[in-house]
Protein backbone atom coordinates (compact mmCIF):
# COMPACT_ATOMS: atom_id res chain seq x y z
CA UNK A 1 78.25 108.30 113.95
CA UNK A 2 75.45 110.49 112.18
CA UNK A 3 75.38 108.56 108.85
CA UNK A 4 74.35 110.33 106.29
CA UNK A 5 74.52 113.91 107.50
CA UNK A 6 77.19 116.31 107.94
CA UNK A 7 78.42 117.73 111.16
CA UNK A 8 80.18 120.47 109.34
CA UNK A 9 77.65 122.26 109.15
CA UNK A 10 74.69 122.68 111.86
CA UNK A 11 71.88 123.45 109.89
CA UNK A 12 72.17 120.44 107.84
CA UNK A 13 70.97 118.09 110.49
CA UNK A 14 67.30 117.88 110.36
CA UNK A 15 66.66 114.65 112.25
CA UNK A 16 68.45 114.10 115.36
CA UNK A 17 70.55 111.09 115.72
CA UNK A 18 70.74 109.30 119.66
CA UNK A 19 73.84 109.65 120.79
CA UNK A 20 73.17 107.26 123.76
CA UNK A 21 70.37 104.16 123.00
CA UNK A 22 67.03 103.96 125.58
CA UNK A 23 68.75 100.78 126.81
CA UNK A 24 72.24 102.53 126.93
CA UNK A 25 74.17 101.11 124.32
CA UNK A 26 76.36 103.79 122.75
CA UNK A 27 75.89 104.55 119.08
CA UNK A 28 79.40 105.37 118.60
CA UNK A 29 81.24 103.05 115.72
CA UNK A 30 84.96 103.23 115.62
CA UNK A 31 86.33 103.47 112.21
CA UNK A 32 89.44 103.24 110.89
CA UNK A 33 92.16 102.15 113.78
CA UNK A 34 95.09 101.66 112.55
CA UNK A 35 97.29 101.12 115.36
CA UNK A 36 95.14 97.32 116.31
CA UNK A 37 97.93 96.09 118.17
CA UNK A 38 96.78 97.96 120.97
CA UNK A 39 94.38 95.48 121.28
CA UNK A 40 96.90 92.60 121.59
CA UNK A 41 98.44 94.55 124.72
CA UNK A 42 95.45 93.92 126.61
CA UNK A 43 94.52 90.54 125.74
CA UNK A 44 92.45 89.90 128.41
CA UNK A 45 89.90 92.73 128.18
CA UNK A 46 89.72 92.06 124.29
CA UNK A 47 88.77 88.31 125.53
CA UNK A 48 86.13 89.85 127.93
CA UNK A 49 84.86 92.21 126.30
CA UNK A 50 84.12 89.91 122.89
CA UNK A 51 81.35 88.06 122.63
CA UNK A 52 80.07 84.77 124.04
CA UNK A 53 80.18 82.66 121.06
CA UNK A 54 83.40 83.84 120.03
CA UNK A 55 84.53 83.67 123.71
CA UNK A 56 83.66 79.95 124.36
CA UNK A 57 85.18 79.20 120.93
CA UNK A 58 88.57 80.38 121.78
CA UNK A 59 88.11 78.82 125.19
CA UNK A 60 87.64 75.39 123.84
CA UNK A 61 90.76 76.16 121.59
CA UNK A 62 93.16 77.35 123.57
CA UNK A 63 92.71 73.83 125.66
CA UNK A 64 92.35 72.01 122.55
CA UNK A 65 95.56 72.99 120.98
CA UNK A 66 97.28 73.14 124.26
CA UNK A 67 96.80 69.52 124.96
CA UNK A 68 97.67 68.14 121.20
CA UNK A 69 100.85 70.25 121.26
CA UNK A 70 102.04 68.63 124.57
CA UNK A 71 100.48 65.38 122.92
CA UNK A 72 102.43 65.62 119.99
CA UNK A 73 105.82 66.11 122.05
CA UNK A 74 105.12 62.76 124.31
CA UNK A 75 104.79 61.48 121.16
CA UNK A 76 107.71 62.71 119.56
CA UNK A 77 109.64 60.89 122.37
CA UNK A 78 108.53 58.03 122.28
CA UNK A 79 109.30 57.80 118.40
CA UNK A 80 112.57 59.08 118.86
CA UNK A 81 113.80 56.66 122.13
CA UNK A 82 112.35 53.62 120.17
CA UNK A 83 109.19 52.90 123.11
CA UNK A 84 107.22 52.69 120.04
CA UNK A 85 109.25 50.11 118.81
CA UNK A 86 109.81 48.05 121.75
CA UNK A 87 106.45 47.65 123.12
CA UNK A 88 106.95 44.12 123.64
CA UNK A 89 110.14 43.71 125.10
CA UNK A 90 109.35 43.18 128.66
CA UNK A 91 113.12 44.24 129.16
CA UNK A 92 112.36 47.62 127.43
CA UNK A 93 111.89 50.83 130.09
CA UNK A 94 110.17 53.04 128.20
CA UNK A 95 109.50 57.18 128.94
CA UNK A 96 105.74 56.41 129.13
CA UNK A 97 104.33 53.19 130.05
CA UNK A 98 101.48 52.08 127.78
CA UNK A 99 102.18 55.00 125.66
CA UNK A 100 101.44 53.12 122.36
CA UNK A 101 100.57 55.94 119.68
CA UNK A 102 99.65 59.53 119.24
CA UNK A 103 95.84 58.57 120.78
CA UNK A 104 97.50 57.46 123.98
CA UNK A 105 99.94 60.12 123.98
CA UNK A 106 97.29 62.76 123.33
CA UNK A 107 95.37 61.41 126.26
CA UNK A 108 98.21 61.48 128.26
CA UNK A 109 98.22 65.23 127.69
CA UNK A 110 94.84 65.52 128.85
CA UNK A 111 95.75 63.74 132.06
CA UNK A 112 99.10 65.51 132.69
CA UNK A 113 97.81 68.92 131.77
CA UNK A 114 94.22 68.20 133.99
CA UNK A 115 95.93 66.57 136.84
CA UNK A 116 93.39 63.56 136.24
CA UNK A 117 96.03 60.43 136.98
CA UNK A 118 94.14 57.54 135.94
CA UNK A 119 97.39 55.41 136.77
CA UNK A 120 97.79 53.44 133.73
CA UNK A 121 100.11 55.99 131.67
CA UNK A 122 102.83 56.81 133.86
CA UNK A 123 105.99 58.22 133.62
CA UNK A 124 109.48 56.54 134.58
CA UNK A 125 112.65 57.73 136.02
CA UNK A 126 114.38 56.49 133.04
CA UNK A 127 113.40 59.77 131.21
CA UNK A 128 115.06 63.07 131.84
CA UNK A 129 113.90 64.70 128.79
CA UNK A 130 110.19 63.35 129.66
CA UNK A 131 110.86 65.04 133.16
CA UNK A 132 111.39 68.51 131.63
CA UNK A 133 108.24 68.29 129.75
CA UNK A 134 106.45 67.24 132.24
CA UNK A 135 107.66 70.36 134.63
CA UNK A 136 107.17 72.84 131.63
CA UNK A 137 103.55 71.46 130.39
CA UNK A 138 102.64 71.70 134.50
CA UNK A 139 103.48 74.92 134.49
CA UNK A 140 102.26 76.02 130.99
CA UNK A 141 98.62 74.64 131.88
CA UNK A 142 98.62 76.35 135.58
CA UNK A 143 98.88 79.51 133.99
CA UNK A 144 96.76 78.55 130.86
CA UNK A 145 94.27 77.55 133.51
CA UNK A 146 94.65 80.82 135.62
CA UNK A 147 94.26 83.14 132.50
CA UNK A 148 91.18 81.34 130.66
CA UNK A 149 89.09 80.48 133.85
CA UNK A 150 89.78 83.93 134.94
CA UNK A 151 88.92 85.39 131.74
CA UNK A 152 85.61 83.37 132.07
CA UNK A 153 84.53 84.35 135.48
CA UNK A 154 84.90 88.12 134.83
CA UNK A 155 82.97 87.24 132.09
CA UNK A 156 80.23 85.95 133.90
CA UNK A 157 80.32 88.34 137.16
CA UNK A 158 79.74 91.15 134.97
CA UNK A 159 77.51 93.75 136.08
CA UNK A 160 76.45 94.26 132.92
CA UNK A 161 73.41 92.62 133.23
CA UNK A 162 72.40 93.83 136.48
CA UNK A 163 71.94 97.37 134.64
CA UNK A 164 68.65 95.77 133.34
CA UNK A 165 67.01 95.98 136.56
CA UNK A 166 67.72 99.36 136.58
CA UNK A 167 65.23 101.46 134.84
CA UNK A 168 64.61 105.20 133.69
CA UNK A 169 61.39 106.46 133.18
CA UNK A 170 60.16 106.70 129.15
CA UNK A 171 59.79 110.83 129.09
CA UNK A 172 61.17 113.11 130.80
CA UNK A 173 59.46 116.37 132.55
CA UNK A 174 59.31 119.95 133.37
CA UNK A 175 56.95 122.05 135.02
CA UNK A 176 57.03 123.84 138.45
CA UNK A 177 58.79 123.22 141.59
CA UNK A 178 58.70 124.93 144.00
CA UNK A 179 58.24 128.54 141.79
CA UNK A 180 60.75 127.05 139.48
CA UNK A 181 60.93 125.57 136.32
CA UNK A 182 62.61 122.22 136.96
CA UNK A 183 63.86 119.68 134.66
CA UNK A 184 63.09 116.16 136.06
CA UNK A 185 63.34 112.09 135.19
CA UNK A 186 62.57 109.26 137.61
CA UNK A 187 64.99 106.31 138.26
CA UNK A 188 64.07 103.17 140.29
CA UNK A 189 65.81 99.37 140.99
CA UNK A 190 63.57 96.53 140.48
CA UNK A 191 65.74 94.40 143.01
CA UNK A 192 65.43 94.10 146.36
CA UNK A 193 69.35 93.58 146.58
CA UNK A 194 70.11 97.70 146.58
CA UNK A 195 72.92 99.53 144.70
CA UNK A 196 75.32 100.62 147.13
CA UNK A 197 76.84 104.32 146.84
CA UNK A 198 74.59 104.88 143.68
CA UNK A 199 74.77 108.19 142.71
CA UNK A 200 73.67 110.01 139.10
CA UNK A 201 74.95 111.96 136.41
CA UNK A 202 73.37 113.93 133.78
CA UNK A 203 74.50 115.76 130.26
CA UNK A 204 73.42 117.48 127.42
CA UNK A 205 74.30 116.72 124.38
CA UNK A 206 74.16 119.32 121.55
CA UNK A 207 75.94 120.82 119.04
CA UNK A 208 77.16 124.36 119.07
CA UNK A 209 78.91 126.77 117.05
CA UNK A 210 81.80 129.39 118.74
CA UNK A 211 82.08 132.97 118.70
CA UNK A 212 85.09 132.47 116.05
CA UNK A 213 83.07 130.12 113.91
CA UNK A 214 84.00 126.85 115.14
CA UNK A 215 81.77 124.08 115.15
CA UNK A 216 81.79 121.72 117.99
CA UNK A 217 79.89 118.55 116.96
CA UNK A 218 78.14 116.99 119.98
CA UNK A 219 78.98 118.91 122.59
CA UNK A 220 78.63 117.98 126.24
CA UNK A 221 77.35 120.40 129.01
CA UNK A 222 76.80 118.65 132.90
CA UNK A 223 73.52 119.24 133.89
CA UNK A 224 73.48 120.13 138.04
CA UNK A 225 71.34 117.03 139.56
CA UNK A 226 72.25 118.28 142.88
CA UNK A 227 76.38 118.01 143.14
CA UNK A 228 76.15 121.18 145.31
CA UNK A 229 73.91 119.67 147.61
CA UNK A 230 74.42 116.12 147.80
CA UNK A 231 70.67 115.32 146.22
CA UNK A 232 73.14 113.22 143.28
CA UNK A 233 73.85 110.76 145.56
CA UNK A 234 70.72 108.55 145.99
CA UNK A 235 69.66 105.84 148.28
CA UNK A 236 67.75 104.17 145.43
CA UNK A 237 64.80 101.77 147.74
CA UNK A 238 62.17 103.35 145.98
CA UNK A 239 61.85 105.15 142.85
CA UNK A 240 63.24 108.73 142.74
CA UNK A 241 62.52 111.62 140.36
CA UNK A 242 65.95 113.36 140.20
CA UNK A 243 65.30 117.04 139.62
CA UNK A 244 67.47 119.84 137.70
CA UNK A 245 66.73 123.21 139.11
CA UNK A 246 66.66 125.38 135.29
CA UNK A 247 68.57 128.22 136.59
CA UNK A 248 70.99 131.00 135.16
CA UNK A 249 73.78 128.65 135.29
CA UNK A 250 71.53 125.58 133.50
CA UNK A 251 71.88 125.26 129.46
CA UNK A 252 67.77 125.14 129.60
CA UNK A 253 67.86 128.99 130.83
CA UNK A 254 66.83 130.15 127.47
CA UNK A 255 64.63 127.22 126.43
CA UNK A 256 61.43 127.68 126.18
CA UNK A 257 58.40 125.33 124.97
CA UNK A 258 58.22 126.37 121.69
CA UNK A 259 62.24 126.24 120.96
CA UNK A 260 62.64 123.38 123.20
CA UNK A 261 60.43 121.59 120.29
CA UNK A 262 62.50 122.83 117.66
CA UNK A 263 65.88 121.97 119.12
CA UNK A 264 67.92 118.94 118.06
CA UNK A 265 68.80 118.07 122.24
CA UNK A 266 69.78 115.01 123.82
CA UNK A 267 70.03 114.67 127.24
CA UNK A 268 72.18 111.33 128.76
CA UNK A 269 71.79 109.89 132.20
CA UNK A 270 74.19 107.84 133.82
CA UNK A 271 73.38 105.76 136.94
CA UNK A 272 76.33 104.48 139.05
CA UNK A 273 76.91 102.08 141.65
CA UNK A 274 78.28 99.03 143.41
CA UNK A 275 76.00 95.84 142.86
CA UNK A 276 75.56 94.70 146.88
CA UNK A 277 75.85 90.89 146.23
CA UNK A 278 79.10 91.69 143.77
CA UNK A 279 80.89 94.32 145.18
CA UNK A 280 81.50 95.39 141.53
CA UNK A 281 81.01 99.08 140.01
CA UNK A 282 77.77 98.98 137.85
CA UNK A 283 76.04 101.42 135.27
CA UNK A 284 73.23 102.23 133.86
CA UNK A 285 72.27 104.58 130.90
CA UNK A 286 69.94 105.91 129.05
CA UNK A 287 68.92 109.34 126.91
CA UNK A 288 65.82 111.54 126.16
CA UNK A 289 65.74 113.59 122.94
CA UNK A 290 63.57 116.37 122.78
CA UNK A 291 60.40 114.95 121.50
CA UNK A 292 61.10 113.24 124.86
CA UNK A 293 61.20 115.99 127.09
CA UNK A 294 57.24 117.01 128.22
CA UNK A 295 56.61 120.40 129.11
CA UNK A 296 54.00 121.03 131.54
CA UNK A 297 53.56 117.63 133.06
CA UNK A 298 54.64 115.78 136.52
CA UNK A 299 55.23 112.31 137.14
CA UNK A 300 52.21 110.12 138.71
CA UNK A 301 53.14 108.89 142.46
CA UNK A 302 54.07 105.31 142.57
CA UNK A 303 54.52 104.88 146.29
CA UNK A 304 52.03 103.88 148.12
CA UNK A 305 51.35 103.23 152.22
CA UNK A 306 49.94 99.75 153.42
CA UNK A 307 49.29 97.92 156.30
CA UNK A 308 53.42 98.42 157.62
CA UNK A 309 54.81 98.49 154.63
CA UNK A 310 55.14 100.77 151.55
CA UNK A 311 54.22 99.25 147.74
CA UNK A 312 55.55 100.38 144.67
CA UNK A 313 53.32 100.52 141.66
CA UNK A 314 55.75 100.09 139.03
CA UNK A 315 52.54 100.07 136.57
CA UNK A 316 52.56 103.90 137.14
CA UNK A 317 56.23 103.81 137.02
CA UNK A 318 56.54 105.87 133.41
CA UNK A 319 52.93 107.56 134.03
CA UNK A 320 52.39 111.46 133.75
CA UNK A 321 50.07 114.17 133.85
CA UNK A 322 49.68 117.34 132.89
CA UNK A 323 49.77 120.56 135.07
CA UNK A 324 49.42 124.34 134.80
CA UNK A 325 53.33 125.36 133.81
CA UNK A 326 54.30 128.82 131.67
CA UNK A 327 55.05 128.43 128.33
CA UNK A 328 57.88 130.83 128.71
CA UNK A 329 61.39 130.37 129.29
CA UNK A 330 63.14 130.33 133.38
CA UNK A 331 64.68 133.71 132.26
CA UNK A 332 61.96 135.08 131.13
CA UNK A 333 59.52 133.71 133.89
CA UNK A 334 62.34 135.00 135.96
CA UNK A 335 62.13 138.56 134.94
CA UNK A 336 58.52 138.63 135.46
CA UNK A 337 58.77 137.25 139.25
CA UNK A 338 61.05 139.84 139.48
CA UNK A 339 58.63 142.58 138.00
CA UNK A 340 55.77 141.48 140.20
CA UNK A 341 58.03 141.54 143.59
CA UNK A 342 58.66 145.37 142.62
CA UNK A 343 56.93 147.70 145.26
CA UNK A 344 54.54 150.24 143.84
CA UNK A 345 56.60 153.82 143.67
CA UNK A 346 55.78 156.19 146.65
CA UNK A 347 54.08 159.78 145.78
CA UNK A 348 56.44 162.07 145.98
CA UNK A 349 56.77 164.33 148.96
CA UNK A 350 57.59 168.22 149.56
CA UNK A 351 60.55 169.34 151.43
CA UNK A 352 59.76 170.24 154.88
CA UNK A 353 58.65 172.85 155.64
CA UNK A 354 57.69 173.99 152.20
CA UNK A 355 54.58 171.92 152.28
CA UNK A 356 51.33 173.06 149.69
CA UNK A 357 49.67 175.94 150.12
CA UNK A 358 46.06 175.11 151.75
CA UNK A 359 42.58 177.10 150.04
CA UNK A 360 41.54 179.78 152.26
CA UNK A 361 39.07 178.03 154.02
CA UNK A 362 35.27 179.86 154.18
CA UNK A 363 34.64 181.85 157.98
CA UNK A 364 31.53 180.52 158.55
CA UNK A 365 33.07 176.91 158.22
CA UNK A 366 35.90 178.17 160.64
CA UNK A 367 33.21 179.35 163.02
CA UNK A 368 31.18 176.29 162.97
CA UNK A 369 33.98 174.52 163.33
CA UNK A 370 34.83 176.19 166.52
CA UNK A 371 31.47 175.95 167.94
CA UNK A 372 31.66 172.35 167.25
CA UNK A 373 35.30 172.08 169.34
CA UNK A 374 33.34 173.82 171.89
CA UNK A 375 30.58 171.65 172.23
CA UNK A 376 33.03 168.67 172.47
CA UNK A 377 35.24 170.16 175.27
CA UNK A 378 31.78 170.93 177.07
CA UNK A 379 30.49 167.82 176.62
CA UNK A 380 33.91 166.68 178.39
CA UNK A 381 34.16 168.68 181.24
């Protein structure tokens, strides 16, 4: 939702909105959804997903007026077979004993519907239509209890908040790797309970406009973390700096400092897994813009070796420096590593046998020469 700027046209943005928070909360507002009742067709993730205040109320309701409708209905018996009537006639069988009102009825609800059984209200034999409710409020509350106290612990097992432990450093890099430019962000789990099968997704999002004209308003492009080689799926102990090789098949192979600063970029990370202690699929998010995105530094090492056992520093955890890195783009750095690998061009060489024509040489050279191959074979023999 860019408020207050048009995404018909590109060149009217002028300060980039996040797509994707630091904390990864979407920024994403859905207007205008007509068709609600979709909602109602999944009660039970609408219940989940609200929030806790509103969750707890309707908890406390739902139990509420389940037990004064079933309250009202013992009590509606009783008014309408006379127990209320007859409460001292000794003779008198009534539906519920010591069912004297809509209190005790109400809290004969409770009981029925809780399977408390304090034995003073009880039901007699003399009562079929007291039987039936009985049998249909038993039911009714089993699956009232199934639904709400399920609804409540999903609520609470969610890995939501085990994504806080899960952190992404505050900038992210490039500089060289290897004689590459490389693109790279570090990711580390402040738990000592791991994140099983974690593995990590990246994406650029940016607007672009087609070759017919058409403008494509936040447009997402994956950004290779390693999928080719397996480097995407981590085994997160330690803090890892995920890198992103800028190649010719990377959307960074044209960016260079200088229009990397000037570009309206987002880039969104996405950290999956399944919480160890849970079982249950977690993520974690988070996004760098481009006044994010530091060119020409490298991440400080936070791993340290001690007496038989490593430390993290997590104080160094979001800590850079800087360090010698072109300006240019990768294609452009490219092109010159190519250049430079060139081998210098051979001078040119004569057919054979049609080889350059040699000075006359001077005859007194040619003599001393040959006295001076006679001396040597002389000196030989």
């Amino acid at each position: 939702n860019l408020k207050g700027t048009s995404l018909k046209n590109p060149g009217s943005i002028r300060k980039i909105q996040r797509y994707v928070q630091k904390d990864g909360k979407c920024n994403v507002h859905h207007g205008n959804v007509r068709e609600t009742y979709r909602y109602l067709t999944d009660i039970f993730t609408t219940l989940v997903d609200l929030k806790w205040r509103f969750n707890l109320f309707i908890f406390v309701l739902v139990y509420t007026v389940t037990w004064l409708f079933f309250g009202l209905m013992w009590w509606l018996i009783a008014y309408l077979r006379g127990d209320l009537d007859h409460q001292a006639d000794n003779q008198w069988t009534p539906c519920v004993n010591n069912l004297n009102g809509f209190v005790s009825a109400f809290l004969f609800s409770i009981e029925t519907e809780t399977t408390i059984g304090y034995g003073y209200r009880v039901i007699t034999d003399q009562c079929p239509e007291g039987i039936v409710l009985l049998l249909v409020q038993s039911v009714l509350g089993s699956i009232v209890n199934a639904f709400m106290v399920g609804c409540m612990f999903v609520k609470i097992s969610q890995p939501k908040k085990r994504a806080e432990t899960l952190v992404f450093s505050s900038n992210a890099v490039i500089s060289m790797r290897d004689g590459r430019l490389c693109l790279m962000f570090r990711v580390g789990d402040l738990r000592n309970s791991h994140i099983v099968e974690a593995s990590i997704r990246a994406k650029l999002i940016k607007s672009k406009q087609t070759k017919e004209g058409e403008f494509i308003p936040l447009n997402q492009t994956d950004i290779n973390v390693g999928y080719n080689t397996g480097d995407d799926r981590l085994f997160l102990v330690s803090p890892l700096i995920i890198c992103h090789e800028i190649d010719e098949h990377s959307p960074f192979w044209d960016f260079s400092q200088a229009h990397l600063a000037k570009s309206d970029v987002e880039i969104v990370v996405i950290l999956e897994g399944m919480v160890e202690a849970t079982g249950m699929t977690c993520q974690a998010r988070s996004s760098y813009v481009g006044g994010e995105i530091k060119w020409g530094y490298r991440f400080t090492p936070v791993l340290t070796l001690e007496d038989g056992f490593y430390e993290v520093d997590y104080n160094s955890f979001h800590c850079i420096y800087e360090t010698n890195t072109p300006s240019c783009s990768a294609r452009e750095l490219s092109e010159l590593q190519g250049r430079a690998r060139l081998p210098s061009p051979e001078p040119s060489r004569p057919p054979r046998g049609q080889g350059p024509e040699r000075p006359p040489e001077d005859k007194s050279q040619s003599e001393r020469n040959g006295d001076i191959s006679k001396m040597e074979s002389e000196s030989k023999v």
